[in-house]
Protein backbone atom coordinates (compact mmCIF):
# COMPACT_ATOMS: atom_id res chain seq x y z
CA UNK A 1 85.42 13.76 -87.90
CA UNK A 2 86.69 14.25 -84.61
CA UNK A 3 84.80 13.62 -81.67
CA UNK A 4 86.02 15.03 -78.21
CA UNK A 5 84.09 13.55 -74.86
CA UNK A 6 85.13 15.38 -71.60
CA UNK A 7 85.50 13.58 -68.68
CA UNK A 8 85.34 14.29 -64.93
CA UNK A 9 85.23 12.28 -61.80
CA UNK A 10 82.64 12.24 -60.13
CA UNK A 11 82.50 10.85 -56.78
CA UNK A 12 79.64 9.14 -54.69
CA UNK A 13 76.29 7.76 -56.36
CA UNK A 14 73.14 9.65 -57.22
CA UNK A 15 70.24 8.33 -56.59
CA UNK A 16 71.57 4.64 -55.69
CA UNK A 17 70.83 1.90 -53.43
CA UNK A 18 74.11 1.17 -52.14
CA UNK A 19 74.98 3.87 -50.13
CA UNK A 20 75.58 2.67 -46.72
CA UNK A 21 77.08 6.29 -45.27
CA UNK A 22 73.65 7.97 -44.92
CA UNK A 23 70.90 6.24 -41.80
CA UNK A 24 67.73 4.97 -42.57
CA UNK A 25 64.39 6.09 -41.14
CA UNK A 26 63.85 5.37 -37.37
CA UNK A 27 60.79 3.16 -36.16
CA UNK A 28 59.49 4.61 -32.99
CA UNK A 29 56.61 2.69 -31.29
CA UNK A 30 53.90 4.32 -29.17
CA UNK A 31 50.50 6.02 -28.65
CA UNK A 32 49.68 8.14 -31.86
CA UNK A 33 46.26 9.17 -30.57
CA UNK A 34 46.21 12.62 -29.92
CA UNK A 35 43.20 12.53 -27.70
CA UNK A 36 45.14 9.75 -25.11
CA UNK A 37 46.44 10.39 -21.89
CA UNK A 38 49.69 8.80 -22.92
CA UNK A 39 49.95 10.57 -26.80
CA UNK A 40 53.37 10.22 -27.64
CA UNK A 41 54.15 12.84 -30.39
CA UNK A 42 57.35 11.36 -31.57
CA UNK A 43 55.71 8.05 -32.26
CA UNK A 44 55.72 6.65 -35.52
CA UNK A 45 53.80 3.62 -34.98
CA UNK A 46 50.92 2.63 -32.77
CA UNK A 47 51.53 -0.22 -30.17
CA UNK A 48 47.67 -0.17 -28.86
CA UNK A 49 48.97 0.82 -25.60
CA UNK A 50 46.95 3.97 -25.50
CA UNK A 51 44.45 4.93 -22.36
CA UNK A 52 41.98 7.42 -21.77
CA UNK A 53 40.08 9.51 -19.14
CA UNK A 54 36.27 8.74 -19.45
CA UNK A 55 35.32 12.78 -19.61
CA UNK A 56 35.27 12.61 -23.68
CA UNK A 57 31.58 11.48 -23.42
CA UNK A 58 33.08 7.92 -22.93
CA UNK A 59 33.81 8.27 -26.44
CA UNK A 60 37.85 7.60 -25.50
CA UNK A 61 39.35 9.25 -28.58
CA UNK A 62 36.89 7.50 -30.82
CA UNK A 63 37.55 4.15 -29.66
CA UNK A 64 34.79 1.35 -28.22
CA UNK A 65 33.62 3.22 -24.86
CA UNK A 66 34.98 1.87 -21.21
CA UNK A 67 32.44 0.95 -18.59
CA UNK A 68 33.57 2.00 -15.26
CA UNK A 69 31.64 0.28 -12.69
CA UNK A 70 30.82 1.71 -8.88
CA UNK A 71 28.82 3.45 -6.95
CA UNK A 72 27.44 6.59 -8.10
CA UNK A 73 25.10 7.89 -5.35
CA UNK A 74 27.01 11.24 -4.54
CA UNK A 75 25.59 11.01 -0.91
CA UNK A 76 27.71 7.64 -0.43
CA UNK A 77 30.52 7.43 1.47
CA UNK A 78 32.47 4.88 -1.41
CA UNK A 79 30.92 7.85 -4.58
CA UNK A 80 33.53 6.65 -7.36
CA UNK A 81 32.80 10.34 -9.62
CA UNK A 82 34.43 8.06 -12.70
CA UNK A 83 32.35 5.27 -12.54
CA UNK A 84 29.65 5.30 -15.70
CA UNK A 85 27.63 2.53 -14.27
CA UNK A 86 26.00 1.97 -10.97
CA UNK A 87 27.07 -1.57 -9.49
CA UNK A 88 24.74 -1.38 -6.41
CA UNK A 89 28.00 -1.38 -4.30
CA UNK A 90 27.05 2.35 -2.25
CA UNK A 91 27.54 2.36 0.99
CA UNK A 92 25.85 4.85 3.72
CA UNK A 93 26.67 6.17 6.86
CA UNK A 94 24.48 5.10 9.77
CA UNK A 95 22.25 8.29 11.62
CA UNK A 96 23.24 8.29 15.00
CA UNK A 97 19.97 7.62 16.38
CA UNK A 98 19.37 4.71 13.59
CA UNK A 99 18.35 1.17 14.24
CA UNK A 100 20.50 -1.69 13.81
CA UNK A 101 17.85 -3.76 12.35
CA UNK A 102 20.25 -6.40 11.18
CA UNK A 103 20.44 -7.06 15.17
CA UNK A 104 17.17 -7.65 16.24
CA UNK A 105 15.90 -11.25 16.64
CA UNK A 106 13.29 -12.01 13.85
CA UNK A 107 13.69 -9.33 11.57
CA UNK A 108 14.02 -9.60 7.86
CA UNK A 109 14.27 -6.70 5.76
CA UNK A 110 13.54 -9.47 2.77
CA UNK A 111 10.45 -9.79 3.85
CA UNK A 112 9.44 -6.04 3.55
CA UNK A 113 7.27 -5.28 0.77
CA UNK A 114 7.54 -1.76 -0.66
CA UNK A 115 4.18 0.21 -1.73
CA UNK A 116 4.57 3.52 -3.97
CA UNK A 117 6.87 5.68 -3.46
CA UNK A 118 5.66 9.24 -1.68
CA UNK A 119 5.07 10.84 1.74
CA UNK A 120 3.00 8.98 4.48
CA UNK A 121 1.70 11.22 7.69
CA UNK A 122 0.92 9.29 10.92
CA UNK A 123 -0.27 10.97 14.19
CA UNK A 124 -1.72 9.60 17.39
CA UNK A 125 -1.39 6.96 20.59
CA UNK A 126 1.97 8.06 22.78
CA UNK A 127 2.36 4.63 23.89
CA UNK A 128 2.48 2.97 19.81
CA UNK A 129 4.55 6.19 18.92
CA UNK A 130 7.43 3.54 19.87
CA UNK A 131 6.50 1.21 17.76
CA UNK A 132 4.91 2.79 14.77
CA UNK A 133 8.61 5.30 15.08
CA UNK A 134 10.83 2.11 14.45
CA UNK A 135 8.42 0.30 12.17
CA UNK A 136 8.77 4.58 10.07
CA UNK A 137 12.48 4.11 10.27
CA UNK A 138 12.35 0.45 8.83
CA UNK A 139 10.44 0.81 5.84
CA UNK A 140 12.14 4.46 4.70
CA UNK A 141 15.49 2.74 5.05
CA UNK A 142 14.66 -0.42 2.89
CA UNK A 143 11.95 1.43 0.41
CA UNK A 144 13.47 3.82 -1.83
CA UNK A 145 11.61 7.24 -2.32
CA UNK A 146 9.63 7.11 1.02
CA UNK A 147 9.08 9.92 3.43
CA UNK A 148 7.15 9.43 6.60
CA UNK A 149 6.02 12.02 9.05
CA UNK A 150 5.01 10.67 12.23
CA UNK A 151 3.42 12.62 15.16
CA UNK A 152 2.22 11.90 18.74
CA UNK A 153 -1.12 13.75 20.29
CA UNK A 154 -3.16 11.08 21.79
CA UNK A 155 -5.64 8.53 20.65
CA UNK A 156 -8.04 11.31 20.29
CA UNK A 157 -5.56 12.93 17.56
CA UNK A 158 -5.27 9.70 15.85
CA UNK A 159 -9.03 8.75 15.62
CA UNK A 160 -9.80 12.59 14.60
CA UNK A 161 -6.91 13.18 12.46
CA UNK A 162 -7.15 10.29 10.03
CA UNK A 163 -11.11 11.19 9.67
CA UNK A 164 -9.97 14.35 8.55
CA UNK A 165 -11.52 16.08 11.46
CA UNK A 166 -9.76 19.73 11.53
CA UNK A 167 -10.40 19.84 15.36
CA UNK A 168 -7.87 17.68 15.77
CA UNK A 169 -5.51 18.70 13.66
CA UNK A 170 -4.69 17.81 9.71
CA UNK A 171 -5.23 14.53 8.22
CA UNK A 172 -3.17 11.88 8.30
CA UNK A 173 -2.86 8.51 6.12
CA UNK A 174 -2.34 6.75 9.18
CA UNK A 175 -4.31 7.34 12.92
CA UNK A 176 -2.59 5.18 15.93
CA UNK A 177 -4.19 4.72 19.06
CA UNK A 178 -4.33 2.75 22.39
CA UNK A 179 -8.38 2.12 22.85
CA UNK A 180 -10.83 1.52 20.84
CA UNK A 181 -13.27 3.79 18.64
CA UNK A 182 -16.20 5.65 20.40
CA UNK A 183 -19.28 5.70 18.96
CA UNK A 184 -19.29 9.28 18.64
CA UNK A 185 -15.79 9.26 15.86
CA UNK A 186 -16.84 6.37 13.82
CA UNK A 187 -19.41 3.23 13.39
CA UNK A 188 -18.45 0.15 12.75
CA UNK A 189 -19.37 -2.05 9.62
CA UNK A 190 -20.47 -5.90 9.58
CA UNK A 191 -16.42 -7.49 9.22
CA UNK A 192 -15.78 -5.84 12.18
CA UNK A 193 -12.37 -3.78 11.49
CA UNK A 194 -13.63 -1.53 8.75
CA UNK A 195 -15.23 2.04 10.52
CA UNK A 196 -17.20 5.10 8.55
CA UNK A 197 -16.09 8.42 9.68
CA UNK A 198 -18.78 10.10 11.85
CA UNK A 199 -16.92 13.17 12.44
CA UNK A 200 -14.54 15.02 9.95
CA UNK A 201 -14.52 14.35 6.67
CA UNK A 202 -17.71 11.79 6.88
CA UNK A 203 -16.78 10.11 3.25
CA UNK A 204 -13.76 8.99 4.95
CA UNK A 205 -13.29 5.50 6.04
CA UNK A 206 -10.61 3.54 8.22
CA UNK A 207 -9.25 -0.13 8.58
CA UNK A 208 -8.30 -0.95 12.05
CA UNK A 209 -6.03 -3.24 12.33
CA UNK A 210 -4.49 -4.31 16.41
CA UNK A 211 -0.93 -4.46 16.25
CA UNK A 212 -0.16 -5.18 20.49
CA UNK A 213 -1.02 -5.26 23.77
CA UNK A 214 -1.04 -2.57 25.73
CA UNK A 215 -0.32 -2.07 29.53
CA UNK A 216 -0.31 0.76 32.03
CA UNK A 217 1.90 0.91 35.27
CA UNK A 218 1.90 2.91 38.28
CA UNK A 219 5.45 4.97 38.42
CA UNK A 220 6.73 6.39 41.56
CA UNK A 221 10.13 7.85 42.61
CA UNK A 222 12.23 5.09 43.18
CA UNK A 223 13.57 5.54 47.34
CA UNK A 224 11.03 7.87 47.31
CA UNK A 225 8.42 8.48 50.39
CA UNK A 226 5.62 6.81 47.79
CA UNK A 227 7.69 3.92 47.21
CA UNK A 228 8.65 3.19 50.73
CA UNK A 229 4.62 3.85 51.43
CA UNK A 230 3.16 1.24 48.91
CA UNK A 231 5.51 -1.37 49.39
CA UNK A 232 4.60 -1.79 53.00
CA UNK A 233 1.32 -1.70 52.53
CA UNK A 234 -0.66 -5.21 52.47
CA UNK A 235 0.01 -7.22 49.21
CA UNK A 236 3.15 -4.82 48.69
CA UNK A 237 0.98 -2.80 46.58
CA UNK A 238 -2.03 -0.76 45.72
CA UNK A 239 -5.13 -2.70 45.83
CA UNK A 240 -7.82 -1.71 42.90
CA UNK A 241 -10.05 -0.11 45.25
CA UNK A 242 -6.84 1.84 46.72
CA UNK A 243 -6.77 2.76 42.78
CA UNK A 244 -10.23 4.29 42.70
CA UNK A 245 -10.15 6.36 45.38
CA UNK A 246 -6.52 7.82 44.44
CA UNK A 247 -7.89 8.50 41.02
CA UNK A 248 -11.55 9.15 41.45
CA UNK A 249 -13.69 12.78 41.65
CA UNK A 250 -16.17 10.79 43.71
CA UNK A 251 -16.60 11.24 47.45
CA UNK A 252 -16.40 8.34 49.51
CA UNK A 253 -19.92 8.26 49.81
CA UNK A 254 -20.21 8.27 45.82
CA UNK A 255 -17.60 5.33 46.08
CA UNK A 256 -19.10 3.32 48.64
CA UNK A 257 -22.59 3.72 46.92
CA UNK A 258 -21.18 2.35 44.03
CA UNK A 259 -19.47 -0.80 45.26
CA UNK A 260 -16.39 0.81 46.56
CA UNK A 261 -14.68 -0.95 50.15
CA UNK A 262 -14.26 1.47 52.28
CA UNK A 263 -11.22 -0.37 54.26
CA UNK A 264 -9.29 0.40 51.37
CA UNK A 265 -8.57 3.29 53.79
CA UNK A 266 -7.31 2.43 56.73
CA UNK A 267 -6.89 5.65 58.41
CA UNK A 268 -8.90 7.76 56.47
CA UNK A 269 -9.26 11.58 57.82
CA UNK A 270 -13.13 11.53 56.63
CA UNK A 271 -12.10 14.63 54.12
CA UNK A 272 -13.39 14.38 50.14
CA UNK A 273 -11.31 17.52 49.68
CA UNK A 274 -7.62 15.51 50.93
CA UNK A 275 -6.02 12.52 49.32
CA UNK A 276 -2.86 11.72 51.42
CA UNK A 277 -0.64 8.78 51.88
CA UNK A 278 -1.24 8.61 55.45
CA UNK A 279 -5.20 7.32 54.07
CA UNK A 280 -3.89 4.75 53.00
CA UNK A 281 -1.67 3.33 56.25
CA UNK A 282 -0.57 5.33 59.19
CA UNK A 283 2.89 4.66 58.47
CA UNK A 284 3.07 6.96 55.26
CA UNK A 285 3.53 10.59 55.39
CA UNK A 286 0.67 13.03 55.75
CA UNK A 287 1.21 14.39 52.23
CA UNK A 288 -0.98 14.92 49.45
CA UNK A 289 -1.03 12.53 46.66
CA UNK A 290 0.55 14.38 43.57
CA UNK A 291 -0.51 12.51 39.99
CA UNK A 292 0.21 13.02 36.83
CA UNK A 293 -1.10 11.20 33.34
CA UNK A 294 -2.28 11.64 30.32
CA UNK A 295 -5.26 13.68 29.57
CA UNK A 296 -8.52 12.77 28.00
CA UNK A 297 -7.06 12.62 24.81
CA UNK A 298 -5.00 9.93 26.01
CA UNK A 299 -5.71 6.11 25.07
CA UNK A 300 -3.90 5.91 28.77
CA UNK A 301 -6.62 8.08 30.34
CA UNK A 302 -9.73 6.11 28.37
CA UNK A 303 -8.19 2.80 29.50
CA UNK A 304 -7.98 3.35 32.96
CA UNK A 305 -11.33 5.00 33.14
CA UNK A 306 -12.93 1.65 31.54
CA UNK A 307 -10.69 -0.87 33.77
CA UNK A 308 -11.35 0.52 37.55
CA UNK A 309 -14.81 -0.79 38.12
CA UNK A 310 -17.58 2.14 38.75
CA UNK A 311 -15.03 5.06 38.34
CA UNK A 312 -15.97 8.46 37.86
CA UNK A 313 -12.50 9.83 36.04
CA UNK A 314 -11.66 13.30 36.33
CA UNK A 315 -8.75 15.33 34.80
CA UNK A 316 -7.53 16.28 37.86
CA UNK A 317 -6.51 12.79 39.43
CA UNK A 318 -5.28 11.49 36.72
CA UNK A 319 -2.83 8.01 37.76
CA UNK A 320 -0.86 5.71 35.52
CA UNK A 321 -1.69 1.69 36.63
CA UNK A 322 -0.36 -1.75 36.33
CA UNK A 323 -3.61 -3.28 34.66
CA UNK A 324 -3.87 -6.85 34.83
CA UNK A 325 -5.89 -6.44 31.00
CA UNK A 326 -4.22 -5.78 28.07
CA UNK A 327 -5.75 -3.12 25.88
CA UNK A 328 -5.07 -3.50 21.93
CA UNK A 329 -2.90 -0.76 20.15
CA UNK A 330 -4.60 0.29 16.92
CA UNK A 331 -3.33 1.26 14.08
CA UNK A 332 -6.28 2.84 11.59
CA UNK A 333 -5.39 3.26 7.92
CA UNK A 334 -7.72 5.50 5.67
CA UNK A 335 -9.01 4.15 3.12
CA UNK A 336 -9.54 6.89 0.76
């Protein structure tokens, strides 16, 4: 038997390991996270170079979230809108009007201690609106969640308006004033400071608590005709009994009855209806005294009704004075 085997060449190698004529696969390193910022789509292998924006619900593609820490009080002037945690780092532009409390001698804001957070109403005294107006602006810019209302009116409003007394106006938390209480708004209990409504809202009751001196000036025109008038008279000054009669209804009958010196006038015209300058020393003008003050609402009126001996105050010669007597400012907190 015959066997024939055909033969061909065959070139190359199928399926072998030795061909160097065809390249190998290349190894490209990069991000391979779709959900990156920096995805690279020809990558072939991850390098962990990968980063993220924080908007996936910090999930960052599925890896461990980022913390991003800053301020994020969008009413700061350093907001961060990526930050994810607060750092207490916001800063705040300063109101115009706004204290620089870092300034004054004394103060520390450390020793500030907060009460709830909520809306406090104060009303009263002119003369501690000052006061009680910087102490406002203090405690709402060191106490979160505070909002305080503060309003002048008088002593009167104060005393009336923290008793709840709607003749006076709405209640308040907190009633400032310049005197003291009459026994007419409120009656005082055994320790002294603590008074019972007598007017108003009589379940209501108040703490007083005296927070400073207060003082009363005359003011006149400075190079005016008054000025040049009471500096030459005797003493440089008014005298207290000068005071009186500028300020008092009286006659000078009524005055002199009541303890009043009469040479307080040295060139009186013997009219009740008249109060010049020239009264008081011939060298002044022969002009009417004009006044103006507070009105019996006024701490400022009570005061200098109580300090000038024997005087019968009317709302028509009303006069601010230099009173050698302090008079406490009040501040009177309702209990309730």
């Amino acid at each position: 038997m015959t066997i024939l085997m055909l033969t061909m060449p065959i070139t190359g190698c199928i399926g072998g390991e030795d061909d160097d004529d065809e390249p190998g696969a290349v190894d490209n390193s990069g991000c391979t996270d779709p959900l990156a910022n920096n995805y690279d789509s020809s990558a072939t292998t991850d390098d962990g170079t990968c980063t993220y924006d924080t908007d996936n619900n910090g999930n960052n593609g599925g890896s461990t979230p980022t913390v991003y820490s800053g301020c994020m009080d969008e009413s700061a002037t350093n907001y961060n809108p990526a930050a994810t945690e607060d750092d207490g780092t916001c800063e705040y532009d300063e109101d115009e009007t706004s204290t620089d409390f870092a300034g004054i001698s004394g103060f520390d804001s450390s020793s500030i201690e907060c009460g709830p957070t909520g809306d406090i109403s104060i009303a009263g005294s002119s003369t501690v609106f000052p006061v009680a107006n910087l102490w406002a602006e203090a405690y709402q810019k060191y106490c979160n969640g505070i909002a305080i209302t503060l309003e002048g009116g008088g002593s009167g409003a104060g005393a009336g308006r923290v008793c709840d007394n709607s003749e006076k106006g709405t209640a308040v938390d907190i009633g400032d004033m310049s005197r003291e209480w009459k026994s007419s708004e409120a009656s005082v209990r055994s320790d002294g400071y603590t008074y019972d409504c007598l007017k108003g809202d009589t379940s209501r009751s108040a703490v007083q608590i005296s927070i400073a001196a207060d003082g009363l000036s005359v003011v006149v025109k400075k190079g005016g005709a008054a000025e040049t008038c009471i500096s030459g008279l005797p003493g440089g000054g008014l005298s207290v009994d000068q005071a009186r009669w500028i300020w008092s209804d009286y006659t000078a009958a009524e005055l002199t009855a009541s303890g009043w010196d009469s040479s307080a006038l040295a060139n009186s015209d013997n009219d009740d209806s008249t109060h010049l300058w020239s009264e008081l020393d011939a060298s002044c003008p022969a002009s009417e005294i004009k006044i103006a003050g507070a009105d019996s609402e006024s701490g400022t009126y009570e005061l200098g009704c109580s300090q000038l001996p024997r005087v019968q105050c009317g709302l028509n010669r009303l006069l601010r004075l230099r009173l050698l007597q302090g008079q406490p400012r009040q501040a009177n907190c309702n209990r309730n």
